[in-house]
C-alpha atoms as a PDB file:
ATOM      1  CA  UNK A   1       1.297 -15.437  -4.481  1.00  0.00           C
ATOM      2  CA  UNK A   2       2.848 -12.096  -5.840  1.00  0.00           C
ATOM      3  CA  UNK A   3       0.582  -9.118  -6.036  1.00  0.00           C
ATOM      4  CA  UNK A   4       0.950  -9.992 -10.152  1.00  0.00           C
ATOM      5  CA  UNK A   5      -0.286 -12.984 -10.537  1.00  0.00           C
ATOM      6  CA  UNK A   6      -2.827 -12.747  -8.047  1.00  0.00           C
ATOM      7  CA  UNK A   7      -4.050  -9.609 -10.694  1.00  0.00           C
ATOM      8  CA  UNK A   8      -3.758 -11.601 -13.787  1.00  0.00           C
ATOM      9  CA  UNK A   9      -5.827 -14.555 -12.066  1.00  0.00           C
ATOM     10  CA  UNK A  10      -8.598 -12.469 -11.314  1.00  0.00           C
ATOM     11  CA  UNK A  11      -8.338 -11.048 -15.206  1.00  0.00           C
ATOM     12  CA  UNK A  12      -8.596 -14.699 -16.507  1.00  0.00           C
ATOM     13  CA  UNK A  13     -11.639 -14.973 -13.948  1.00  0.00           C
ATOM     14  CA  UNK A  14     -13.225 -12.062 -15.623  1.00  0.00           C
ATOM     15  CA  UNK A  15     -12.533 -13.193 -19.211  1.00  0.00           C
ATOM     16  CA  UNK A  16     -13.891 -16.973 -18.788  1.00  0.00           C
ATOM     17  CA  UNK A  17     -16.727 -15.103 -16.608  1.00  0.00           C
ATOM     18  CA  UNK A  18     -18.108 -12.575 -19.492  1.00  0.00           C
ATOM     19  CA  UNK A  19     -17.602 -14.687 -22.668  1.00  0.00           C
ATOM     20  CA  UNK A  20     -19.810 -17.684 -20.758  1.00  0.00           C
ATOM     21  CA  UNK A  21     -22.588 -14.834 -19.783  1.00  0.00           C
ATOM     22  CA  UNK A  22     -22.635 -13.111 -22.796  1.00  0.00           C
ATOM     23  CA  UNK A  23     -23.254 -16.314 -24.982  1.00  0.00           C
ATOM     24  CA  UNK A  24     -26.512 -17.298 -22.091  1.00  0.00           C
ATOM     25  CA  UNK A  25     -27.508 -13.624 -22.469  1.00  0.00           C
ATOM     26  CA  UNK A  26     -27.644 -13.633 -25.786  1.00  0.00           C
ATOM     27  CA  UNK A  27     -29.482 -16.562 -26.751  1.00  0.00           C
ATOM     28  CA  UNK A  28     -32.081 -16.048 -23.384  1.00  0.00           C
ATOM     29  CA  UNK A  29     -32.446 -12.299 -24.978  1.00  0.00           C
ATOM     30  CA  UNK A  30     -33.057 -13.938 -28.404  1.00  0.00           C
ATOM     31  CA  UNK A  31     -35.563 -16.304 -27.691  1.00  0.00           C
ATOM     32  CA  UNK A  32     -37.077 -14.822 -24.563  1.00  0.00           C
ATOM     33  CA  UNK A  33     -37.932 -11.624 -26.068  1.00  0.00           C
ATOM     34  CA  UNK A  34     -35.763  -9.550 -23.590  1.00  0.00           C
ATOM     35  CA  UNK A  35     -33.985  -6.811 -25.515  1.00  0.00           C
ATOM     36  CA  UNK A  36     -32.952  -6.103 -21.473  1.00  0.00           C
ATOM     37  CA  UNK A  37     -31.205  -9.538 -21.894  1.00  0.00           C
ATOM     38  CA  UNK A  38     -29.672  -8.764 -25.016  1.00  0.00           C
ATOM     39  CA  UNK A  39     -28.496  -5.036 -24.059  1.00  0.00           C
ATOM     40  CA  UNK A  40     -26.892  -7.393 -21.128  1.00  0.00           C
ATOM     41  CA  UNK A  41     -25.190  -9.861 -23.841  1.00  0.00           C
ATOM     42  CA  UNK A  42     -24.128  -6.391 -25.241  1.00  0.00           C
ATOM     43  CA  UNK A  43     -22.141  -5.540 -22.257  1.00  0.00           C
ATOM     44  CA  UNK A  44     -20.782  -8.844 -21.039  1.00  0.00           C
ATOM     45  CA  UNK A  45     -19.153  -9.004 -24.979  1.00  0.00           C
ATOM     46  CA  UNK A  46     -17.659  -5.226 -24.326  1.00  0.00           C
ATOM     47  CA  UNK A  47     -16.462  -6.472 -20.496  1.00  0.00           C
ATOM     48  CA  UNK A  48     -14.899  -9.331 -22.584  1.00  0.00           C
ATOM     49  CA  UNK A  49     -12.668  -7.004 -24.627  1.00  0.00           C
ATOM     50  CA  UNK A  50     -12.150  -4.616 -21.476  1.00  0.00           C
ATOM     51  CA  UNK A  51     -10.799  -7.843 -19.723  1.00  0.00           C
ATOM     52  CA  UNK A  52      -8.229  -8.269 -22.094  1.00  0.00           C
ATOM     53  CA  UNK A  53      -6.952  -5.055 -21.630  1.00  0.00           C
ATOM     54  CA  UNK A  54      -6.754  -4.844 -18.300  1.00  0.00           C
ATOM     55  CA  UNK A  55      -4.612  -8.147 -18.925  1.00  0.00           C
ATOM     56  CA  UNK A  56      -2.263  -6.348 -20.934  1.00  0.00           C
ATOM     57  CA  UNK A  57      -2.041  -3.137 -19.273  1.00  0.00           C
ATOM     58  CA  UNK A  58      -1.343  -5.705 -15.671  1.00  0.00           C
ATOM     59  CA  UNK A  59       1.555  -7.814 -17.091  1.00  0.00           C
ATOM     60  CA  UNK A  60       2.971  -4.756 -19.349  1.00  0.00           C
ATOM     61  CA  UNK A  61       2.831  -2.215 -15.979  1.00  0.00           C
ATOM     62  CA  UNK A  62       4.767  -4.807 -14.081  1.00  0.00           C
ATOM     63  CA  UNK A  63       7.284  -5.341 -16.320  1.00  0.00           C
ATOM     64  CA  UNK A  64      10.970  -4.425 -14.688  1.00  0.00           C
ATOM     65  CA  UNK A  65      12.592  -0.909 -14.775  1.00  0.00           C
ATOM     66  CA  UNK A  66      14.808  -0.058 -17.558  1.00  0.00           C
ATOM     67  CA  UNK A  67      16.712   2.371 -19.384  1.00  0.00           C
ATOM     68  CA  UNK A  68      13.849   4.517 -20.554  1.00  0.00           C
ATOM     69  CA  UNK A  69      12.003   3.757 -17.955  1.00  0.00           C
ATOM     70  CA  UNK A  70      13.217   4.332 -14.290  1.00  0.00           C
ATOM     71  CA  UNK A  71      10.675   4.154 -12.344  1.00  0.00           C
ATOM     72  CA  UNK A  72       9.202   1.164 -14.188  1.00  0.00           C
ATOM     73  CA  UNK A  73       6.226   1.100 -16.754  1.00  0.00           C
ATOM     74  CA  UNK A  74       2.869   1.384 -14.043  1.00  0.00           C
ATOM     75  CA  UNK A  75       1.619   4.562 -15.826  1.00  0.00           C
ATOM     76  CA  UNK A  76       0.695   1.595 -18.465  1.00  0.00           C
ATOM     77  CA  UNK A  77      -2.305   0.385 -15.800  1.00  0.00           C
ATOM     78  CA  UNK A  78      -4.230   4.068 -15.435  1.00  0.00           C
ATOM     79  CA  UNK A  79      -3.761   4.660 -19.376  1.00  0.00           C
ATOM     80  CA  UNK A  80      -5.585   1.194 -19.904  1.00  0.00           C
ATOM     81  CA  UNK A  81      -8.009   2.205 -17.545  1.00  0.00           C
ATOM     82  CA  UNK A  82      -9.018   4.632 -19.708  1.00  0.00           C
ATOM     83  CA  UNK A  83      -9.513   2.654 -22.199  1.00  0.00           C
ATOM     84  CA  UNK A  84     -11.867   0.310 -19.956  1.00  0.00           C
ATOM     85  CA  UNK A  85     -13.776   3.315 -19.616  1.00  0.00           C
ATOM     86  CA  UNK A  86     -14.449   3.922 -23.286  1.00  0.00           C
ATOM     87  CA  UNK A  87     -15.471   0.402 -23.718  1.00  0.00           C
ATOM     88  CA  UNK A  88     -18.012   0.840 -20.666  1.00  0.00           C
ATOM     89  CA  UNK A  89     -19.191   4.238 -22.053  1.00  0.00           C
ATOM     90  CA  UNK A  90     -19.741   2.883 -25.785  1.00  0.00           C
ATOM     91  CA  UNK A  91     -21.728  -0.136 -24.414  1.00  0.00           C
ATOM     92  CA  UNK A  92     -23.754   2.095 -22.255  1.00  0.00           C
ATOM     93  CA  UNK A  93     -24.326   4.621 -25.504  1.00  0.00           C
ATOM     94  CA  UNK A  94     -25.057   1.532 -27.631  1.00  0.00           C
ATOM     95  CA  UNK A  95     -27.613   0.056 -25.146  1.00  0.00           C
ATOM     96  CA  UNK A  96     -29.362   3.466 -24.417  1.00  0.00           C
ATOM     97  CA  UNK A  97     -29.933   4.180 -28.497  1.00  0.00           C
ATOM     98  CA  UNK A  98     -31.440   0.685 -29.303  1.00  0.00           C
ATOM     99  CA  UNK A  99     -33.422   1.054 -25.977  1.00  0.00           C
ATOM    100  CA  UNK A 100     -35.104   4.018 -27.338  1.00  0.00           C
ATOM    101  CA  UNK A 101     -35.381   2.527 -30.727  1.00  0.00           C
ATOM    102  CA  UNK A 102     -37.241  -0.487 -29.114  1.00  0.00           C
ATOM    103  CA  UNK A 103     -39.665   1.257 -26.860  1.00  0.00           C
ATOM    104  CA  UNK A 104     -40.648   3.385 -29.694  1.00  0.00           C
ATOM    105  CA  UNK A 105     -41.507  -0.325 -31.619  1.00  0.00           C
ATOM    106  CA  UNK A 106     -44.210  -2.536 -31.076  1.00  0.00           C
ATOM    107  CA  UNK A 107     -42.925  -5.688 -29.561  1.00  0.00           C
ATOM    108  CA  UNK A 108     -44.185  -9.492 -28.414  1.00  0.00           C
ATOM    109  CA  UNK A 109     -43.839  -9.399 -24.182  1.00  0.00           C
ATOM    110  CA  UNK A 110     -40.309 -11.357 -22.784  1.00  0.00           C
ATOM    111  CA  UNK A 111     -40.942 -15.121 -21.500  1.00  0.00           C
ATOM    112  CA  UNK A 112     -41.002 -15.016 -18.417  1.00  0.00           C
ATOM    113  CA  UNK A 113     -38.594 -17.995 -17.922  1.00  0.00           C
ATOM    114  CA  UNK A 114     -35.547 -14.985 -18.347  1.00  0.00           C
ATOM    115  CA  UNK A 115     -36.569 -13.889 -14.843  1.00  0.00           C
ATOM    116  CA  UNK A 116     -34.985 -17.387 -13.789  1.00  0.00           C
ATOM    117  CA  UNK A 117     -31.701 -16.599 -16.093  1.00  0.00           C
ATOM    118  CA  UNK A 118     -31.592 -13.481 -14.763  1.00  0.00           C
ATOM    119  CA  UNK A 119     -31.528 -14.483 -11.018  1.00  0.00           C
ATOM    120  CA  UNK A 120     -28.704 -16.315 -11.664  1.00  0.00           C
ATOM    121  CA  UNK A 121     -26.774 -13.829 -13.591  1.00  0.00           C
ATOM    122  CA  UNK A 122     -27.039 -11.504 -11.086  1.00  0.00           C
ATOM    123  CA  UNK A 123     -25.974 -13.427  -8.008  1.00  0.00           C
ATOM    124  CA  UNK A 124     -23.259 -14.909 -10.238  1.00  0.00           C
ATOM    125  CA  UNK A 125     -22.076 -11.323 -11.197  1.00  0.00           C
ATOM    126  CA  UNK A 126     -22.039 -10.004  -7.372  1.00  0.00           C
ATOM    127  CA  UNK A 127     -19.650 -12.194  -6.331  1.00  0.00           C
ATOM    128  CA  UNK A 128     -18.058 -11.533  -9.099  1.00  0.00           C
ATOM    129  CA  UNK A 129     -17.566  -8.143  -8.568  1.00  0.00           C
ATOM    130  CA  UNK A 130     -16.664  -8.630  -4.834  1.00  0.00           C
ATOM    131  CA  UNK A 131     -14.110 -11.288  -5.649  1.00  0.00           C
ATOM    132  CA  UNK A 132     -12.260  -9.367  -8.332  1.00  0.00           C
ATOM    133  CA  UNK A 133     -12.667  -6.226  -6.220  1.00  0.00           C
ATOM    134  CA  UNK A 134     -11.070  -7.675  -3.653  1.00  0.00           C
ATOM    135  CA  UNK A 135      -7.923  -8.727  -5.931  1.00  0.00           C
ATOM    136  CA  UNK A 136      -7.809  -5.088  -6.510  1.00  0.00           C
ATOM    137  CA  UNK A 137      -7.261  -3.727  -2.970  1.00  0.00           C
ATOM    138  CA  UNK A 138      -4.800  -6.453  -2.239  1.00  0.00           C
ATOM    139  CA  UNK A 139      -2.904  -5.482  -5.140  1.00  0.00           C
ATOM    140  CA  UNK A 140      -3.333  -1.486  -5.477  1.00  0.00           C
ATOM    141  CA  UNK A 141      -4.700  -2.368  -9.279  1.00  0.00           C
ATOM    142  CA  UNK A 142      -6.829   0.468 -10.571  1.00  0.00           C
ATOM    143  CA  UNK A 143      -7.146  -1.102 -13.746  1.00  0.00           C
ATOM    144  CA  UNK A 144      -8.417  -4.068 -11.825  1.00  0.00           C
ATOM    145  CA  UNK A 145     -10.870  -1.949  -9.970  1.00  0.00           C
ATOM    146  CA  UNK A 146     -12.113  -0.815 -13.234  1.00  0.00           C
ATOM    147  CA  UNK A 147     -12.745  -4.344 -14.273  1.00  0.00           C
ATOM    148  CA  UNK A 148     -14.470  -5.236 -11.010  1.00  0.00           C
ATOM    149  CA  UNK A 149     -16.956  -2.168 -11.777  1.00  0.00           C
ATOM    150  CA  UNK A 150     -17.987  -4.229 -14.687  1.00  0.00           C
ATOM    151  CA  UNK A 151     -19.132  -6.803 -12.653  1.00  0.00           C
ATOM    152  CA  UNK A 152     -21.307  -4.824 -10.600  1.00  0.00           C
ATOM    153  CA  UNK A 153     -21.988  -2.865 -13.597  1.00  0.00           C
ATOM    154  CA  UNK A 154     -23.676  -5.582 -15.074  1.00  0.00           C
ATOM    155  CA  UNK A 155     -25.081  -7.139 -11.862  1.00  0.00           C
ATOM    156  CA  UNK A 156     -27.093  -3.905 -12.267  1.00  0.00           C
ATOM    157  CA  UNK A 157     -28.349  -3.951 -15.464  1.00  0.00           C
ATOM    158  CA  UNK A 158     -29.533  -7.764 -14.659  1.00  0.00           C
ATOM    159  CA  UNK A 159     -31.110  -6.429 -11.724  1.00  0.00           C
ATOM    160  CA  UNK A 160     -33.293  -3.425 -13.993  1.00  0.00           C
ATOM    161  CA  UNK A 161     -33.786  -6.078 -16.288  1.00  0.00           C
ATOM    162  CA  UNK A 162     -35.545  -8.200 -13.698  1.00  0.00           C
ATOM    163  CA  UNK A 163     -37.151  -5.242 -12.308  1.00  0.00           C
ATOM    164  CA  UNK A 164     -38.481  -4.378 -16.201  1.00  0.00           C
ATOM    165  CA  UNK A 165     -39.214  -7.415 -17.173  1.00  0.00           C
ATOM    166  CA  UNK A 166     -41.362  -8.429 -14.027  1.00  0.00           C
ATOM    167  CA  UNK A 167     -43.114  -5.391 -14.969  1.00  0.00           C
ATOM    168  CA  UNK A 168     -43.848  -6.017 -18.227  1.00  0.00           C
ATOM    169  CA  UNK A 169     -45.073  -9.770 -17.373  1.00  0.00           C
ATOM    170  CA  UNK A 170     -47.629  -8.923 -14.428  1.00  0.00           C
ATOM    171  CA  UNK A 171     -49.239  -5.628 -15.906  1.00  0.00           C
ATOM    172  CA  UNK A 172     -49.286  -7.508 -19.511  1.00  0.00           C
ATOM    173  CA  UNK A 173     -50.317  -5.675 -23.013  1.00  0.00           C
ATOM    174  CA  UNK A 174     -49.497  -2.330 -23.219  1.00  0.00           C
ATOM    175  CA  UNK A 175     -45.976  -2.651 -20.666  1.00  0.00           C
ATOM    176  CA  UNK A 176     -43.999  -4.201 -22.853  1.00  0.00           C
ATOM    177  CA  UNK A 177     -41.638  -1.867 -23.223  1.00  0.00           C
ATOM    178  CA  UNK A 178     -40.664  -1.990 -19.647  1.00  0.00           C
ATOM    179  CA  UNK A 179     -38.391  -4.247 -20.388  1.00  0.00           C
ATOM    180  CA  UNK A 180     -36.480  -1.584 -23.002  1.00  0.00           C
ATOM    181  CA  UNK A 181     -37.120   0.914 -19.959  1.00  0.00           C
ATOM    182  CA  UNK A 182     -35.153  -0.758 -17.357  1.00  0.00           C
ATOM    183  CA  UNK A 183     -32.229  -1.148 -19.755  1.00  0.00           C
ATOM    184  CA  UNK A 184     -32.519   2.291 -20.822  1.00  0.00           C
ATOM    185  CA  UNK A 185     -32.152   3.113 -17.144  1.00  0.00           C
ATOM    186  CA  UNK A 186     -29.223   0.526 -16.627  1.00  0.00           C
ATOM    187  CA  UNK A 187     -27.054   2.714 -19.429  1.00  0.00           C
ATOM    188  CA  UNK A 188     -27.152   5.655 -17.417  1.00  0.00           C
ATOM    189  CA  UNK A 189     -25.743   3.304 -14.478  1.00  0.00           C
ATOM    190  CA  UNK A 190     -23.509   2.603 -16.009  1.00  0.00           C
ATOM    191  CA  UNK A 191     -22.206   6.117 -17.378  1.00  0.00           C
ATOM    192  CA  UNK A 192     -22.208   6.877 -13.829  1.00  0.00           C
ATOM    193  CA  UNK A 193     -19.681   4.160 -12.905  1.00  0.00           C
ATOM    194  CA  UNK A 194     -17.758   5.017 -15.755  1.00  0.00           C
ATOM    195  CA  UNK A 195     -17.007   8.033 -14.210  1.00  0.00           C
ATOM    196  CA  UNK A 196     -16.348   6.906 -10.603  1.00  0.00           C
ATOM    197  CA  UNK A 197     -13.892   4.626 -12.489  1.00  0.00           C
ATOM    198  CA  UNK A 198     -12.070   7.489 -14.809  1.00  0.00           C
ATOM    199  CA  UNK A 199     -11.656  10.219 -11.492  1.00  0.00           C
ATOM    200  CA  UNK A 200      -8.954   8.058  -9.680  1.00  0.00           C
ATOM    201  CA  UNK A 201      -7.583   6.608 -12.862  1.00  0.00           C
ATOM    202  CA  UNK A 202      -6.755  10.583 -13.789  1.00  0.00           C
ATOM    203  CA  UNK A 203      -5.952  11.267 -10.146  1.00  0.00           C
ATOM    204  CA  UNK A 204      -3.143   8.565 -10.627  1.00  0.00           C
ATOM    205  CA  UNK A 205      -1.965  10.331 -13.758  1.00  0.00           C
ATOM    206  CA  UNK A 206      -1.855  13.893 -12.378  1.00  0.00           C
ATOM    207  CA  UNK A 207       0.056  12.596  -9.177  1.00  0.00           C
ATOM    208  CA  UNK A 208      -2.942  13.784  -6.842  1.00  0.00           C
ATOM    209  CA  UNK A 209      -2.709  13.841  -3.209  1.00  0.00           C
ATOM    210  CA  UNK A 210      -4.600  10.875  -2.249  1.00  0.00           C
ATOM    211  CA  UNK A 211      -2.587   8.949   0.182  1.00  0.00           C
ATOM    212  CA  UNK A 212      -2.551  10.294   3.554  1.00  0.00           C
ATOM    213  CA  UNK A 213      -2.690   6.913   5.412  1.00  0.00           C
ATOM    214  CA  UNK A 214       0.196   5.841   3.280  1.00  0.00           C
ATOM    215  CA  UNK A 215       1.709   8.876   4.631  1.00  0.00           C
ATOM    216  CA  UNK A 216       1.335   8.333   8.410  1.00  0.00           C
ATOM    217  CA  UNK A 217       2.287   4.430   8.099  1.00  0.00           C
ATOM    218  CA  UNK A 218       5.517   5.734   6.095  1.00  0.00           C
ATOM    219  CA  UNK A 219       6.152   8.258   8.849  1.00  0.00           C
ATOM    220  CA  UNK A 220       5.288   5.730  12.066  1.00  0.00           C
ATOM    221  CA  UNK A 221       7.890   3.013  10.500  1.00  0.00           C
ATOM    222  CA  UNK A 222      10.194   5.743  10.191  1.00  0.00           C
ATOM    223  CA  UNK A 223      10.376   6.588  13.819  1.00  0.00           C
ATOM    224  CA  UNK A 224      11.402   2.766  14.706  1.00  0.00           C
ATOM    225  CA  UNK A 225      14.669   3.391  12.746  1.00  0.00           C
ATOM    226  CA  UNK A 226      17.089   3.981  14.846  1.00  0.00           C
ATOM    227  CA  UNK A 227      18.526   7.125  14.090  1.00  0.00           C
ATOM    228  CA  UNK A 228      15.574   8.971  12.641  1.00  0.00           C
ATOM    229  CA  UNK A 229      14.658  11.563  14.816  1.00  0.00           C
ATOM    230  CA  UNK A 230      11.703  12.969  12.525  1.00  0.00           C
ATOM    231  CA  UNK A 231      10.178  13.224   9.157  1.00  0.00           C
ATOM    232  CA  UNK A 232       9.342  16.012   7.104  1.00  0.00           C
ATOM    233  CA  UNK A 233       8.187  16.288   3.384  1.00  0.00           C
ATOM    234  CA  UNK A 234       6.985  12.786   2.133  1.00  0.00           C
ATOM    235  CA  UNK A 235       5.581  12.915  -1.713  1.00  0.00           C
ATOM    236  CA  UNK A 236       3.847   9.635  -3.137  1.00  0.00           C
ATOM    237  CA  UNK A 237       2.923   8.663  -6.131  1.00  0.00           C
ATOM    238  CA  UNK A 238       1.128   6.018  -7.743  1.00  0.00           C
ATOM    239  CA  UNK A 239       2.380   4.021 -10.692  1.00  0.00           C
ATOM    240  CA  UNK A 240       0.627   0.201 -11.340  1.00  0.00           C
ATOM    241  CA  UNK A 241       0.355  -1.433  -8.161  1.00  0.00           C
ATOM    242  CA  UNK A 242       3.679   0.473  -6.650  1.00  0.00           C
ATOM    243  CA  UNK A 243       3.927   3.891  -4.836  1.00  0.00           C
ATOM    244  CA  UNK A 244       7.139   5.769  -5.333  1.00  0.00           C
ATOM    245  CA  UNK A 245       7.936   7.919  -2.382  1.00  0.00           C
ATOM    246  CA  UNK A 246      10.020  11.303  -1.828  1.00  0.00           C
ATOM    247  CA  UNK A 247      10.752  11.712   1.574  1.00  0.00           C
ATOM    248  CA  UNK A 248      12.843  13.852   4.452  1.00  0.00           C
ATOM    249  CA  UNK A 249      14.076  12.597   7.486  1.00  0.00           C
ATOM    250  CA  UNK A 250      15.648  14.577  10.275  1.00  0.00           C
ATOM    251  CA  UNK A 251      18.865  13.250  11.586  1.00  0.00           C
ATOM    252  CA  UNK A 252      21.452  14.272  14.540  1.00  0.00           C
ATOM    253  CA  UNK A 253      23.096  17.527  12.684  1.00  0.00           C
ATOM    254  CA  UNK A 254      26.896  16.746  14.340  1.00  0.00           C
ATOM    255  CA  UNK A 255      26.919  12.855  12.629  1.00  0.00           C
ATOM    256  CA  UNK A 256      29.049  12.142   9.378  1.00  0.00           C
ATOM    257  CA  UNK A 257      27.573  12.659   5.815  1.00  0.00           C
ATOM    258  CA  UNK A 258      28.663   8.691   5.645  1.00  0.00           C
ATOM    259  CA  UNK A 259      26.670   7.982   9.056  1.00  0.00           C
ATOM    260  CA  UNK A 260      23.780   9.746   7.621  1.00  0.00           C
ATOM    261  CA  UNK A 261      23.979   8.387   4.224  1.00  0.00           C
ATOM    262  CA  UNK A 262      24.029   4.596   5.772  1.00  0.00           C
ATOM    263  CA  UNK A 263      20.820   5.610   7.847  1.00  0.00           C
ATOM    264  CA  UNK A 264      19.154   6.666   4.940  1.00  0.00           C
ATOM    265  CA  UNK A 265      20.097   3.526   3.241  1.00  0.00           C
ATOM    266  CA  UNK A 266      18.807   1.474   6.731  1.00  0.00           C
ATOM    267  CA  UNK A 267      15.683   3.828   6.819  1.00  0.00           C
ATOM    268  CA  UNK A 268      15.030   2.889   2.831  1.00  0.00           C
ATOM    269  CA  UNK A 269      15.399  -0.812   3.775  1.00  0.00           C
ATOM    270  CA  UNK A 270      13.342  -0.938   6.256  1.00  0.00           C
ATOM    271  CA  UNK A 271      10.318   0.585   4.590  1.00  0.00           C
ATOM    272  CA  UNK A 272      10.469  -1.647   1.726  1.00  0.00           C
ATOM    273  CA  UNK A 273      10.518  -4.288   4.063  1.00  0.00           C
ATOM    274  CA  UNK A 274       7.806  -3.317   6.571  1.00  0.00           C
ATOM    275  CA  UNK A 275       5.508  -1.811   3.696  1.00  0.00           C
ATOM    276  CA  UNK A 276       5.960  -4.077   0.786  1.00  0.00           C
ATOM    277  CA  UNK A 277       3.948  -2.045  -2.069  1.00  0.00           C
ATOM    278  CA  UNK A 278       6.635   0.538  -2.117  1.00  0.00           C
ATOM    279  CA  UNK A 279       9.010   1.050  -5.028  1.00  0.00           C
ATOM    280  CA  UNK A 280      11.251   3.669  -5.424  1.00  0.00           C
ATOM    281  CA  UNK A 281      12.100   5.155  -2.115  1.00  0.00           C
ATOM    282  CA  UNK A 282      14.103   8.267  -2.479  1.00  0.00           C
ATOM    283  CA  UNK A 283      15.028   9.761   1.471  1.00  0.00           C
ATOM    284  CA  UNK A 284      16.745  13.219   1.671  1.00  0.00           C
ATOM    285  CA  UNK A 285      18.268  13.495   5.128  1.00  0.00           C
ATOM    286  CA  UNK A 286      17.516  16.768   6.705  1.00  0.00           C
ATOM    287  CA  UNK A 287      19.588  18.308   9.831  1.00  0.00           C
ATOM    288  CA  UNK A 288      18.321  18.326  13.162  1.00  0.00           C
ATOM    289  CA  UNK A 289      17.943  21.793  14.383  1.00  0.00           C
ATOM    290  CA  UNK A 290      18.289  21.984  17.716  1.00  0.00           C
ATOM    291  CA  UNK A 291      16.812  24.529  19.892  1.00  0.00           C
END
């Protein structure tokens, strides 16, 4: 299965995932008394919309060089990745103001049947997050990465709703508002993870050095070419689930600028072959200098 669709399955995942949660969230929220629940529901129906995007931003950043577009359209998947992160940061802001609104408010204690929902929910949502994360490493998706943070993003909030509502249910009158506590507590979780999510999404953008073992698995097939004798300069960057690569290699000085540009060819080849998320390979041959 291509590196695609392996990404888009693990979107559709997500979708089917949130929309069934944040309809049992809801209505356990509703008529268990668990503004924790509901401030869950809240998220799961922003995750919903985030999954959509990342949807978008995976088949649009795959779609084929062109014209205008050389090196293909993967700046698509960090720019929707940004978006993900508004959605994550508006929930949290959302879930944090009617938190406060509800602690300050008198309020009936949750039922403590939600602790049963919740269980669920968050065992449901960990595996969740480990599957989809998973998707994302085999297919350098940070867009996908972003959408597996959602999953343990919620996971969490479940888990501080358990925490607040178990609180609320053995201490009795006068804790009710642990419940709005513990999701008052989960928004700032989740603010957190929005910005773990946003600082490689921008790295991506800016072209940041982050791909040193790249580097040294570039350079060690490049030494079983025959005729490479080193490697200088090598430059990656990151665009969708490709890495476009700049790099030197040090051939025999006296050979013909047609022997060296059919070993640069050879040495391209190879690394597409050998390393298979590699786009555009551009190889400058350098002279060997002798000593």
């Amino acid at each position: 299965m291509s590196h695609e669709k392996k990404a888009i399955k693990a979107t559709y995942f997500s979708i089917i995932g949130n929309t069934c949660l944040a309809v049992i969230k809801g209505l356990a929220g509703f008529f268990g008394n668990s503004y924790a629940l509901i401030a869950d529901a809240i998220e799961s129906t922003t995750d919903i919309f985030a999954s959509f995007l990342v949807l978008f931003g995976i088949k649009y950043s795959n779609k084929p060089a062109d014209k205008n577009h050389p090196y293909g359209h993967g700046r698509a998947e960090p720019l929707i990745t940004f978006l993900v992160v508004g959605f994550l940061i508006t929930s949290a802001t959302i879930i944090a103001y009617e938190s406060i609104i509800n602690i300050r408010t008198p309020h009936a204690l949750p039922k403590s049947w939600t602790l049963f929902v919740l269980g669920a929910i968050i065992i449901w949502k960990e595996y969740s997050f480990r599957l989809v994360m998973k998707r994302s490493l085999e297919t350098n998706s940070s867009s996908l990465k972003a959408d597996a943070w959602h999953h343990r993003s919620d996971a969490i909030t479940s888990i501080a709703a358990f925490i607040g509502i178990s609180i609320a249910l053995i201490l009795g009158n006068g804790y009710e508002s642990a419940d709005d506590w513990a999701a008052l507590f989960a928004s700032g979780f989740i603010l957190y993870n929005s910005y773990l999510i946003f600082r490689p999404a921008l790295g991506e953008i800016m072209d940041e050095h982050l791909n040193d073992d790249l580097i040294a698995e570039i350079r060690k097939v490049s030494y079983q070419v025959e005729g490479i004798i080193d490697t200088e300069k090598c430059f990656i960057r990151k665009a969708g689930m490709k890495y476009h690569v700049d790099l030197h290699a040090v051939v025999d000085a006296n050979i013909s600028v047609k022997e060296g540009h059919e070993l640069a060819h050879n040495l391209k080849d190879v690394l597409r072959s050998k390393i298979p998320e590699l786009g555009h390979v551009l190889i400058h041959v350098e002279p060997h200098k002798y000593s």
